[in-house]
PDB file of N, CA and C in Angstrom:
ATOM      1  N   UNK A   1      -9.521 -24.343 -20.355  1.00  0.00           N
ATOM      2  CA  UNK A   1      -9.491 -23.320 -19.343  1.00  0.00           C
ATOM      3  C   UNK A   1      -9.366 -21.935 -19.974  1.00  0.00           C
ATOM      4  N   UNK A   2      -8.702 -21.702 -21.142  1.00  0.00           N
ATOM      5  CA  UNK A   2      -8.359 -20.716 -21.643  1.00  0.00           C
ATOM      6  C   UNK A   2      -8.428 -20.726 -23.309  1.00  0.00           C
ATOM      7  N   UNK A   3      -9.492 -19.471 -23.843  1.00  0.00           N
ATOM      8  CA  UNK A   3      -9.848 -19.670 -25.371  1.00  0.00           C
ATOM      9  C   UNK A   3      -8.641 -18.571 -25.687  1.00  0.00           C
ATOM     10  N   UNK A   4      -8.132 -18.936 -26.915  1.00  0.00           N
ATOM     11  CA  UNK A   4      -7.906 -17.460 -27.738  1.00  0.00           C
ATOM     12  C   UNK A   4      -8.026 -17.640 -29.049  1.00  0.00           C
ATOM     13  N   UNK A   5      -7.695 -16.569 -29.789  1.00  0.00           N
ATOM     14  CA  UNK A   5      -8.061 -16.389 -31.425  1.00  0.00           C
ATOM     15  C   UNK A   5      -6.789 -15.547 -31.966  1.00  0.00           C
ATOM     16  N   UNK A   6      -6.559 -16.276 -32.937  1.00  0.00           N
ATOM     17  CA  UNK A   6      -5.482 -15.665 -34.218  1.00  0.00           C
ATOM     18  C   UNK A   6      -5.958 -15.246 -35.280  1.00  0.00           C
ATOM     19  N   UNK A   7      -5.337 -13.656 -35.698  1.00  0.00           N
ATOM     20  CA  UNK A   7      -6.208 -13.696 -36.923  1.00  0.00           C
ATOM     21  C   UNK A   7      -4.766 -12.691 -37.543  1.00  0.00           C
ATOM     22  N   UNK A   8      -4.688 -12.996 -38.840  1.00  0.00           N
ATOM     23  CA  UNK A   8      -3.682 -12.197 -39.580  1.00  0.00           C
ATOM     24  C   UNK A   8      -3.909 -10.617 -40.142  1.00  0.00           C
ATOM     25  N   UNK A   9      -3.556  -9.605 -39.496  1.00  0.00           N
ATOM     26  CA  UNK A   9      -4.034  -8.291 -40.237  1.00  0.00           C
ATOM     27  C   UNK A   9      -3.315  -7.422 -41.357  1.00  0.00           C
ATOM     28  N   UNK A  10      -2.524  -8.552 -41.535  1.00  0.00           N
ATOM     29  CA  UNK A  10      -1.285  -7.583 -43.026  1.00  0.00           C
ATOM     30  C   UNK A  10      -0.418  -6.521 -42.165  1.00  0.00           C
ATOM     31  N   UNK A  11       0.471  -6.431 -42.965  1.00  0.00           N
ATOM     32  CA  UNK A  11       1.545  -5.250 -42.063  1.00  0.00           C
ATOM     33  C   UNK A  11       1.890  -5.928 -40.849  1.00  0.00           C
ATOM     34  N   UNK A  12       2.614  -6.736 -41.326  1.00  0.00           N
ATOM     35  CA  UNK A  12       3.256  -7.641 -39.864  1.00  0.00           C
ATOM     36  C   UNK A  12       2.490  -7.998 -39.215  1.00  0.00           C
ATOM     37  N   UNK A  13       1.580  -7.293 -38.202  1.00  0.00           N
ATOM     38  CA  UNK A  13       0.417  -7.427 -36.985  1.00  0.00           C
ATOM     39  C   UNK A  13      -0.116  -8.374 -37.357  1.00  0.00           C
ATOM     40  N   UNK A  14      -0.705  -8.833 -36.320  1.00  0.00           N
ATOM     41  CA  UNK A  14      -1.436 -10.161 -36.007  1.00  0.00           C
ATOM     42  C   UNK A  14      -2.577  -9.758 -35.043  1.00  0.00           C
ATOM     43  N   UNK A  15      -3.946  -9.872 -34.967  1.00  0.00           N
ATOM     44  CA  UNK A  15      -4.737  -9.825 -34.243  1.00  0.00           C
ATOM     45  C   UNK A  15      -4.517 -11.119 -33.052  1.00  0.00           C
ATOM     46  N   UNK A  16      -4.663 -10.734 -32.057  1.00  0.00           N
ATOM     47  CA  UNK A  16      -4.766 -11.637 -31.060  1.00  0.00           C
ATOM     48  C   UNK A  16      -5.799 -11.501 -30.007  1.00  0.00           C
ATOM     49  N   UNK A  17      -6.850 -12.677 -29.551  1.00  0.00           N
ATOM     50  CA  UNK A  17      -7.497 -12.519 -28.520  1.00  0.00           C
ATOM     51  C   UNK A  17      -7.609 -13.576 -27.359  1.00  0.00           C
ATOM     52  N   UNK A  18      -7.494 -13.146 -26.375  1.00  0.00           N
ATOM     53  CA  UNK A  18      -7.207 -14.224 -25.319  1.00  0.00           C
ATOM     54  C   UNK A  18      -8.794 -14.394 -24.078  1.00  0.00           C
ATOM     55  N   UNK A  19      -9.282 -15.144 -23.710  1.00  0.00           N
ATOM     56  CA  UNK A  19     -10.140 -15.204 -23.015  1.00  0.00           C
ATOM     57  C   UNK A  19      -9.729 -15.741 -21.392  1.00  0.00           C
ATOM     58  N   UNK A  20      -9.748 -15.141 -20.251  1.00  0.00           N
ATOM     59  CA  UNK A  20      -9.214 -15.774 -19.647  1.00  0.00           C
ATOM     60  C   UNK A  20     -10.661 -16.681 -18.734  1.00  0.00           C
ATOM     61  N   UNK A  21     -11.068 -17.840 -19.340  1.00  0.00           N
ATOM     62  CA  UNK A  21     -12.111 -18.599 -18.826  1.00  0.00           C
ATOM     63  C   UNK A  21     -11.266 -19.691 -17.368  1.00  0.00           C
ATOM     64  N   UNK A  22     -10.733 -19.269 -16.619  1.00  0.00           N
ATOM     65  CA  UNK A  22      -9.818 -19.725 -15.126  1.00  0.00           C
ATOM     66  C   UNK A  22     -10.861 -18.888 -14.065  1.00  0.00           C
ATOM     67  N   UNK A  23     -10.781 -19.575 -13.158  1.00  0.00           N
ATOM     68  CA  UNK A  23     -11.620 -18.983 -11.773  1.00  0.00           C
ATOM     69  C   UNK A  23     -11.282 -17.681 -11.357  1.00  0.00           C
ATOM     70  N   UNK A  24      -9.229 -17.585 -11.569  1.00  0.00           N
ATOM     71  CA  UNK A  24      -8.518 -16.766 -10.805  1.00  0.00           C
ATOM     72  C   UNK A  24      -7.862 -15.944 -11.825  1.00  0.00           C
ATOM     73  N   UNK A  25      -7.476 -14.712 -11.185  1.00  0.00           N
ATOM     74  CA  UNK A  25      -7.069 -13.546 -11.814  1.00  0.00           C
ATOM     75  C   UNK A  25      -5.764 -14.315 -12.833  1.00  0.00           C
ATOM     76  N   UNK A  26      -5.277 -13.728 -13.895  1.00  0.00           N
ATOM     77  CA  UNK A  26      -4.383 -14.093 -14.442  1.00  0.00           C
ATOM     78  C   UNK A  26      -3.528 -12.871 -15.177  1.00  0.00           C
ATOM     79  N   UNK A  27      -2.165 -12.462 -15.525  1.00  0.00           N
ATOM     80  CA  UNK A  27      -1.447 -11.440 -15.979  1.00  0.00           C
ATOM     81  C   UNK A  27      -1.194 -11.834 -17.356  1.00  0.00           C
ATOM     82  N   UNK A  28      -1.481 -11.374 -18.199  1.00  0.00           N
ATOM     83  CA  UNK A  28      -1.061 -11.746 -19.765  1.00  0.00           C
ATOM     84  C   UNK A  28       0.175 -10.917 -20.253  1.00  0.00           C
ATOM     85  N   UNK A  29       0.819 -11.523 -20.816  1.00  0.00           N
ATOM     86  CA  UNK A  29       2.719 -10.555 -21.139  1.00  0.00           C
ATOM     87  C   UNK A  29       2.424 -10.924 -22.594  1.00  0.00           C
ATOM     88  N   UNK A  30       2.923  -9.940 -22.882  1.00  0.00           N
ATOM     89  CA  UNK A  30       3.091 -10.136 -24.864  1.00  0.00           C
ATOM     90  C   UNK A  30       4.551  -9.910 -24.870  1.00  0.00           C
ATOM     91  N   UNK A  31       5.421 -10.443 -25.535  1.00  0.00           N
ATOM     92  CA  UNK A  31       6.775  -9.954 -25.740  1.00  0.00           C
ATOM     93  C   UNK A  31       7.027 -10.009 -27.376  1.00  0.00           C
ATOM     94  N   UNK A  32       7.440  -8.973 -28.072  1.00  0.00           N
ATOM     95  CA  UNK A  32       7.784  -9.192 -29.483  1.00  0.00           C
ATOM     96  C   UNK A  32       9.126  -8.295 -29.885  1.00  0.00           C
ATOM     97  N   UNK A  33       9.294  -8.795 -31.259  1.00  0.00           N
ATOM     98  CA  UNK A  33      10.364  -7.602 -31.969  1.00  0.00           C
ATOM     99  C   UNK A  33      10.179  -6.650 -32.061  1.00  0.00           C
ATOM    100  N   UNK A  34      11.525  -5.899 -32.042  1.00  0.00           N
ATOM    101  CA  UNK A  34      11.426  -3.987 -31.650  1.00  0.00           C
ATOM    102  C   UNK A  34      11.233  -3.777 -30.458  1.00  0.00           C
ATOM    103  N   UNK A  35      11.361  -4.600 -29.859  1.00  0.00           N
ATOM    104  CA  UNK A  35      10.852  -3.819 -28.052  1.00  0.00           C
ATOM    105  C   UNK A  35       9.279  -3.686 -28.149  1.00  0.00           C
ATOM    106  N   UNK A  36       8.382  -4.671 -28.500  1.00  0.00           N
ATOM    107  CA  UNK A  36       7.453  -4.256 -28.195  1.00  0.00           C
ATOM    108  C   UNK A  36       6.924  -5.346 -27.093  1.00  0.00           C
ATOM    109  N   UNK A  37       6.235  -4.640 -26.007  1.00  0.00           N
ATOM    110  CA  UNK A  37       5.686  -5.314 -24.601  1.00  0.00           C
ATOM    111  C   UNK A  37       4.399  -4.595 -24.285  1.00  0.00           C
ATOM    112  N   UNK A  38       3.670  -6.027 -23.964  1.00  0.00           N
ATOM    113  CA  UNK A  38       2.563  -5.340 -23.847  1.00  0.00           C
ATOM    114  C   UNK A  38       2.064  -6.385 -22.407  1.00  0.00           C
ATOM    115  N   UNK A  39       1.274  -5.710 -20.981  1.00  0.00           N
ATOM    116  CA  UNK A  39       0.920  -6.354 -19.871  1.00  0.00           C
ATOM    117  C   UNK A  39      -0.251  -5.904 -19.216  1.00  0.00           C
ATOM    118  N   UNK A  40      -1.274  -7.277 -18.975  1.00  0.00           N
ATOM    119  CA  UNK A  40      -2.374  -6.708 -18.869  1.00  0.00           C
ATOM    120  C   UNK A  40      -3.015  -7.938 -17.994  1.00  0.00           C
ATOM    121  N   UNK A  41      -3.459  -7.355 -16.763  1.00  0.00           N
ATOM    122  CA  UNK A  41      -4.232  -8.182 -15.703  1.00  0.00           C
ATOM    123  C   UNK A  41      -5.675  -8.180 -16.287  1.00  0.00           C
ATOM    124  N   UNK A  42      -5.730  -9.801 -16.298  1.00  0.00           N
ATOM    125  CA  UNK A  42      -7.199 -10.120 -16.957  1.00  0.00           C
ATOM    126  C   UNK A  42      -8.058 -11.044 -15.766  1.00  0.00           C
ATOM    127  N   UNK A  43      -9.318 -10.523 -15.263  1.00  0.00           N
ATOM    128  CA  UNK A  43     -10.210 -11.224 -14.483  1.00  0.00           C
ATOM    129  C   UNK A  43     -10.656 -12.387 -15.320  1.00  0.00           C
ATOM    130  N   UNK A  44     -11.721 -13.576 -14.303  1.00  0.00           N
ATOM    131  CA  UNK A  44     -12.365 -14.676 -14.769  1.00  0.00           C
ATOM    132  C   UNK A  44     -13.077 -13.757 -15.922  1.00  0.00           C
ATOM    133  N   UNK A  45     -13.218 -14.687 -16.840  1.00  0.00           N
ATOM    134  CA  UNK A  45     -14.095 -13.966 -18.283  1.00  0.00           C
ATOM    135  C   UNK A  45     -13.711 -12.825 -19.156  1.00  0.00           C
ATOM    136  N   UNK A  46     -12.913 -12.140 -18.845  1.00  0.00           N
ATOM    137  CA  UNK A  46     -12.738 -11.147 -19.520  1.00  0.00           C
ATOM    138  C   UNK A  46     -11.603 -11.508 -20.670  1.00  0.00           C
ATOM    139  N   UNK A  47     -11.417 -10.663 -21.933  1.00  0.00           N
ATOM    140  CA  UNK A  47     -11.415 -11.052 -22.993  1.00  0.00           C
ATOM    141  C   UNK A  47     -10.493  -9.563 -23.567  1.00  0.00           C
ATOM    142  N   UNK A  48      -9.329  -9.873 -24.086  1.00  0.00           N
ATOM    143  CA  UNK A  48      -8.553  -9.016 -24.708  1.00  0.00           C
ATOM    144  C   UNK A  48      -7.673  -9.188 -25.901  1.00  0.00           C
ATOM    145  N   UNK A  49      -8.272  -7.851 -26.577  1.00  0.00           N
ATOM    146  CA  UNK A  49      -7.595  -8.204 -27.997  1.00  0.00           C
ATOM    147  C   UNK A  49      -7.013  -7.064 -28.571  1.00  0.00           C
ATOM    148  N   UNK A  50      -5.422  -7.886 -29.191  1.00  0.00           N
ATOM    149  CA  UNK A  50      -4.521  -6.333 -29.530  1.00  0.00           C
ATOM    150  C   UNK A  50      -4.139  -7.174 -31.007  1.00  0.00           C
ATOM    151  N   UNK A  51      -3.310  -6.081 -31.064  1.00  0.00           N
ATOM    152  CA  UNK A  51      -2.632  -6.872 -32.069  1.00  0.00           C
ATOM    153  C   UNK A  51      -1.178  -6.522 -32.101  1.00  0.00           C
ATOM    154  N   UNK A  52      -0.247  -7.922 -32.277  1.00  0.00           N
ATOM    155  CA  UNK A  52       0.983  -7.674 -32.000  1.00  0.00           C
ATOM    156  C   UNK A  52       1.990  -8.100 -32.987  1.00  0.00           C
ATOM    157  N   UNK A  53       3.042  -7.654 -33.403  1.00  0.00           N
ATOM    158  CA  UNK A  53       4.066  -8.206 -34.170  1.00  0.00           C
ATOM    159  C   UNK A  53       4.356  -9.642 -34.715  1.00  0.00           C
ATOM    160  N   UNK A  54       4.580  -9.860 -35.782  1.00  0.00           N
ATOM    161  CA  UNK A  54       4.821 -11.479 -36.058  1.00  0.00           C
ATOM    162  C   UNK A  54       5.552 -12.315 -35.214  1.00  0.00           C
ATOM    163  N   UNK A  55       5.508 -13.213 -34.919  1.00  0.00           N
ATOM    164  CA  UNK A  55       6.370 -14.016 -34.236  1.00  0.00           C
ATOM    165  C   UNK A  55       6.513 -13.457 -32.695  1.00  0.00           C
ATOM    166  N   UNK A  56       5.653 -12.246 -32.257  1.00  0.00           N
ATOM    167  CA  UNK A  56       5.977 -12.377 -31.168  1.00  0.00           C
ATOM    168  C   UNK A  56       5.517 -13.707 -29.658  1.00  0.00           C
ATOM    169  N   UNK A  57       5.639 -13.610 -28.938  1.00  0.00           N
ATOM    170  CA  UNK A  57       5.451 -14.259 -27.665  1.00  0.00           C
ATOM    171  C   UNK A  57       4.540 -13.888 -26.448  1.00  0.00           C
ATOM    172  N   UNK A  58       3.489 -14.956 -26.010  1.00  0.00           N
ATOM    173  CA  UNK A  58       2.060 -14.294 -24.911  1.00  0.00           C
ATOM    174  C   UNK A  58       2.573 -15.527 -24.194  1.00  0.00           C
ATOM    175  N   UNK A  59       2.874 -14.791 -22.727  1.00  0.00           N
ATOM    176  CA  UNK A  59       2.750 -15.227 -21.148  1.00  0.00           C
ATOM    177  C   UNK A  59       2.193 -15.482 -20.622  1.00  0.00           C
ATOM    178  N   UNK A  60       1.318 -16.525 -20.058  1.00  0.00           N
ATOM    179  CA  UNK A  60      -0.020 -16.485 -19.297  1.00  0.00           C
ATOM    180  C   UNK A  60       0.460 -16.900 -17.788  1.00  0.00           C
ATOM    181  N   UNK A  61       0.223 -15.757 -16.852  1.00  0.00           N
ATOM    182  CA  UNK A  61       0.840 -16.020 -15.571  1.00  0.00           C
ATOM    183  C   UNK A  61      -0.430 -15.829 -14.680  1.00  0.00           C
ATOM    184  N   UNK A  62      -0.263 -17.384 -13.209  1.00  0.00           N
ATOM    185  CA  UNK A  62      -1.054 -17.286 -12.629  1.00  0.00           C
ATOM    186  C   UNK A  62      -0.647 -17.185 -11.534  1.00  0.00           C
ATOM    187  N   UNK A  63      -0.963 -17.369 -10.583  1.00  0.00           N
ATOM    188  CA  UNK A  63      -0.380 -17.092  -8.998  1.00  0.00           C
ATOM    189  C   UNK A  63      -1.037 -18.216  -8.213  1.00  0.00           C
ATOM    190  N   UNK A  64       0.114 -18.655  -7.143  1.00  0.00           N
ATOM    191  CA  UNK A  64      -0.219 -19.537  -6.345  1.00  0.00           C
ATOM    192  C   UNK A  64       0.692 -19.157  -5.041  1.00  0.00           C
ATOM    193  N   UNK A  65       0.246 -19.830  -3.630  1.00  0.00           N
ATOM    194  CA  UNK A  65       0.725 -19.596  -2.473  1.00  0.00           C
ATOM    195  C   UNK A  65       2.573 -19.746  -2.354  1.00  0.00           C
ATOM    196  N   UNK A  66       3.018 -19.672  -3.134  1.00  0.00           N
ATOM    197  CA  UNK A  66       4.584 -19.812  -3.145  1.00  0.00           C
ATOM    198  C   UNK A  66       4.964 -18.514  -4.151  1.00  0.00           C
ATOM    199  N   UNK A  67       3.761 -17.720  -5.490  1.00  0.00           N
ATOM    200  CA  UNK A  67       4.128 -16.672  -5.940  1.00  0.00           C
ATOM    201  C   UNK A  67       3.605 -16.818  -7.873  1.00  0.00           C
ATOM    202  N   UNK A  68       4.045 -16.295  -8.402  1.00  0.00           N
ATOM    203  CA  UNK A  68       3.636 -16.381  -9.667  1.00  0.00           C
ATOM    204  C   UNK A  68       3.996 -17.828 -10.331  1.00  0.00           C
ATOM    205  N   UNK A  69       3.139 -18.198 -11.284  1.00  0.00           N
ATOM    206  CA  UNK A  69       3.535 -19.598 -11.885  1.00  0.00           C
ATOM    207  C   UNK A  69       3.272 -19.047 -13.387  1.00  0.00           C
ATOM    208  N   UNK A  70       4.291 -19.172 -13.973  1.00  0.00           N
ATOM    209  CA  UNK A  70       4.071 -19.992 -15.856  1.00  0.00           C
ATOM    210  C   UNK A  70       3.026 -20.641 -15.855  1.00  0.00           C
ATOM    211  N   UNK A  71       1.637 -20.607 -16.636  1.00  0.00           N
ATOM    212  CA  UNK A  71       0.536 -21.038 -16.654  1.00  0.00           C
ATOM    213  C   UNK A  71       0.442 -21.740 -18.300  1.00  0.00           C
ATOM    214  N   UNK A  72       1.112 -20.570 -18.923  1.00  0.00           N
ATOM    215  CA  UNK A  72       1.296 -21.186 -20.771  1.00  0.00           C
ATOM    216  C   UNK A  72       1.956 -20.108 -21.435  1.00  0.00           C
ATOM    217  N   UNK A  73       2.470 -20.600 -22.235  1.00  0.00           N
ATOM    218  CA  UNK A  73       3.217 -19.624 -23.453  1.00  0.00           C
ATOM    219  C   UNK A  73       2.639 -20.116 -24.847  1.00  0.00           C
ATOM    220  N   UNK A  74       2.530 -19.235 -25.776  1.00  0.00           N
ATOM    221  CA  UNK A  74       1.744 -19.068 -26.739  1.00  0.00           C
ATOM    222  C   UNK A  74       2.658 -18.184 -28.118  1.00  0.00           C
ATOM    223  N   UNK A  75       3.035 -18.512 -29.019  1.00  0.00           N
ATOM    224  CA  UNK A  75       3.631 -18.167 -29.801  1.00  0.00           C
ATOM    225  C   UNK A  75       2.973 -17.573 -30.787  1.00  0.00           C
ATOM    226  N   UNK A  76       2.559 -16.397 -31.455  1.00  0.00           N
ATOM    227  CA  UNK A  76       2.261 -15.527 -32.504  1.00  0.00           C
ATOM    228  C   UNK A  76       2.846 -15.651 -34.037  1.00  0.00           C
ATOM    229  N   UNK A  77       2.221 -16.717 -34.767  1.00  0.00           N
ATOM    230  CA  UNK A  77       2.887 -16.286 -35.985  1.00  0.00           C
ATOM    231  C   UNK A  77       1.455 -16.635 -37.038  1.00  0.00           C
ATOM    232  N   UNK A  78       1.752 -15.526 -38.340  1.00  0.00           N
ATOM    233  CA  UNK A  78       0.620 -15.870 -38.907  1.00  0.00           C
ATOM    234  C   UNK A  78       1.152 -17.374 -39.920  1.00  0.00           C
ATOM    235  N   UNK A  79       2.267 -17.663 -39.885  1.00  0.00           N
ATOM    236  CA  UNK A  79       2.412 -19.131 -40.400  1.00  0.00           C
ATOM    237  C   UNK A  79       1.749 -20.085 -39.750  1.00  0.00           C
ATOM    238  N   UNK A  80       2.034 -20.018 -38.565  1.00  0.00           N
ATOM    239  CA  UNK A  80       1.492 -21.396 -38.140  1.00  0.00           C
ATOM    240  C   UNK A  80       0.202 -21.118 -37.031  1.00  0.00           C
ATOM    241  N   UNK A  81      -0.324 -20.289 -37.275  1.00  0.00           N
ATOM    242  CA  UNK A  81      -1.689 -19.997 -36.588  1.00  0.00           C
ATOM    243  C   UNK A  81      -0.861 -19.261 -34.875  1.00  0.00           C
ATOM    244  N   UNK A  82      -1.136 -20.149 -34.383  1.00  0.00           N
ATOM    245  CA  UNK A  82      -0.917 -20.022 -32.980  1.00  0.00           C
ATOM    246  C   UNK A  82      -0.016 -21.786 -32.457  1.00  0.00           C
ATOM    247  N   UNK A  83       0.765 -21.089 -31.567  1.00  0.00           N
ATOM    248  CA  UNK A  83       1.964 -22.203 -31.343  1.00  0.00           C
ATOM    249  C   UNK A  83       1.357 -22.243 -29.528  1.00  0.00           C
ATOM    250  N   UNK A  84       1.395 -23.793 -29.130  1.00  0.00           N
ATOM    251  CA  UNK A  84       1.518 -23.103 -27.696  1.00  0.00           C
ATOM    252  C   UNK A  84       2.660 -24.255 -27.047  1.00  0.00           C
ATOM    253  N   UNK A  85       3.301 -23.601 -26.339  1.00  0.00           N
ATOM    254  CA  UNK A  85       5.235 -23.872 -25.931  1.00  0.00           C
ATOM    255  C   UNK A  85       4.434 -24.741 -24.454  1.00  0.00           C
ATOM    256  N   UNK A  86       5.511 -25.362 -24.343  1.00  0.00           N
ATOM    257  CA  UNK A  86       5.563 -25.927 -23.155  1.00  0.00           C
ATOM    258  C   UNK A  86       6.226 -24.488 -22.253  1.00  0.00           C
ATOM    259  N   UNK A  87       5.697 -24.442 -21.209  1.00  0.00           N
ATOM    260  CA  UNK A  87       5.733 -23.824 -20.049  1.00  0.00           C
ATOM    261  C   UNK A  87       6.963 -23.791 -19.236  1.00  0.00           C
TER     262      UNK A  87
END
């Protein structure tokens, strides 16, 4: 349902890209060290790429008739590629 890509850019950062291939709108949350947050409403298909702190943390939130749902969590590290957490 959902592609993304890890890529390591030196200097802590981490390239990250997320595809959101889902029918329905979805909110992407980045959470990392230092206070860094990053939030971004992604339509069917569309495709975003930042780059964020080691080890930080991506939210994938969807919405349903009762309100937002945990869709996936996704862990950032250039050790282990990409982690994805139970929900």
């Amino acid at each position: 349902m959902f592609n993304r890509w890890v890529f390591f850019s030196g200097f802590g950062m981490i390239e990250f890209s997320y595809k959101n291939e889902g029918s329905r709108m979805v909110v992407l949350r980045c959470i990392g060290p230092s206070n860094f947050f990053l939030e971004r409403v992604l339509f069917p298909t569309d495709i975003l790429t930042f780059l964020a702190p080691n080890d930080s943390r991506v939210e994938i939130w969807g919405n349903e008739l009762y309100g937002p749902k945990l869709e996936e969590r996704i862990r950032i590290s250039h050790e282990s590629e990409d982690t994805t957490l139970v929900a």
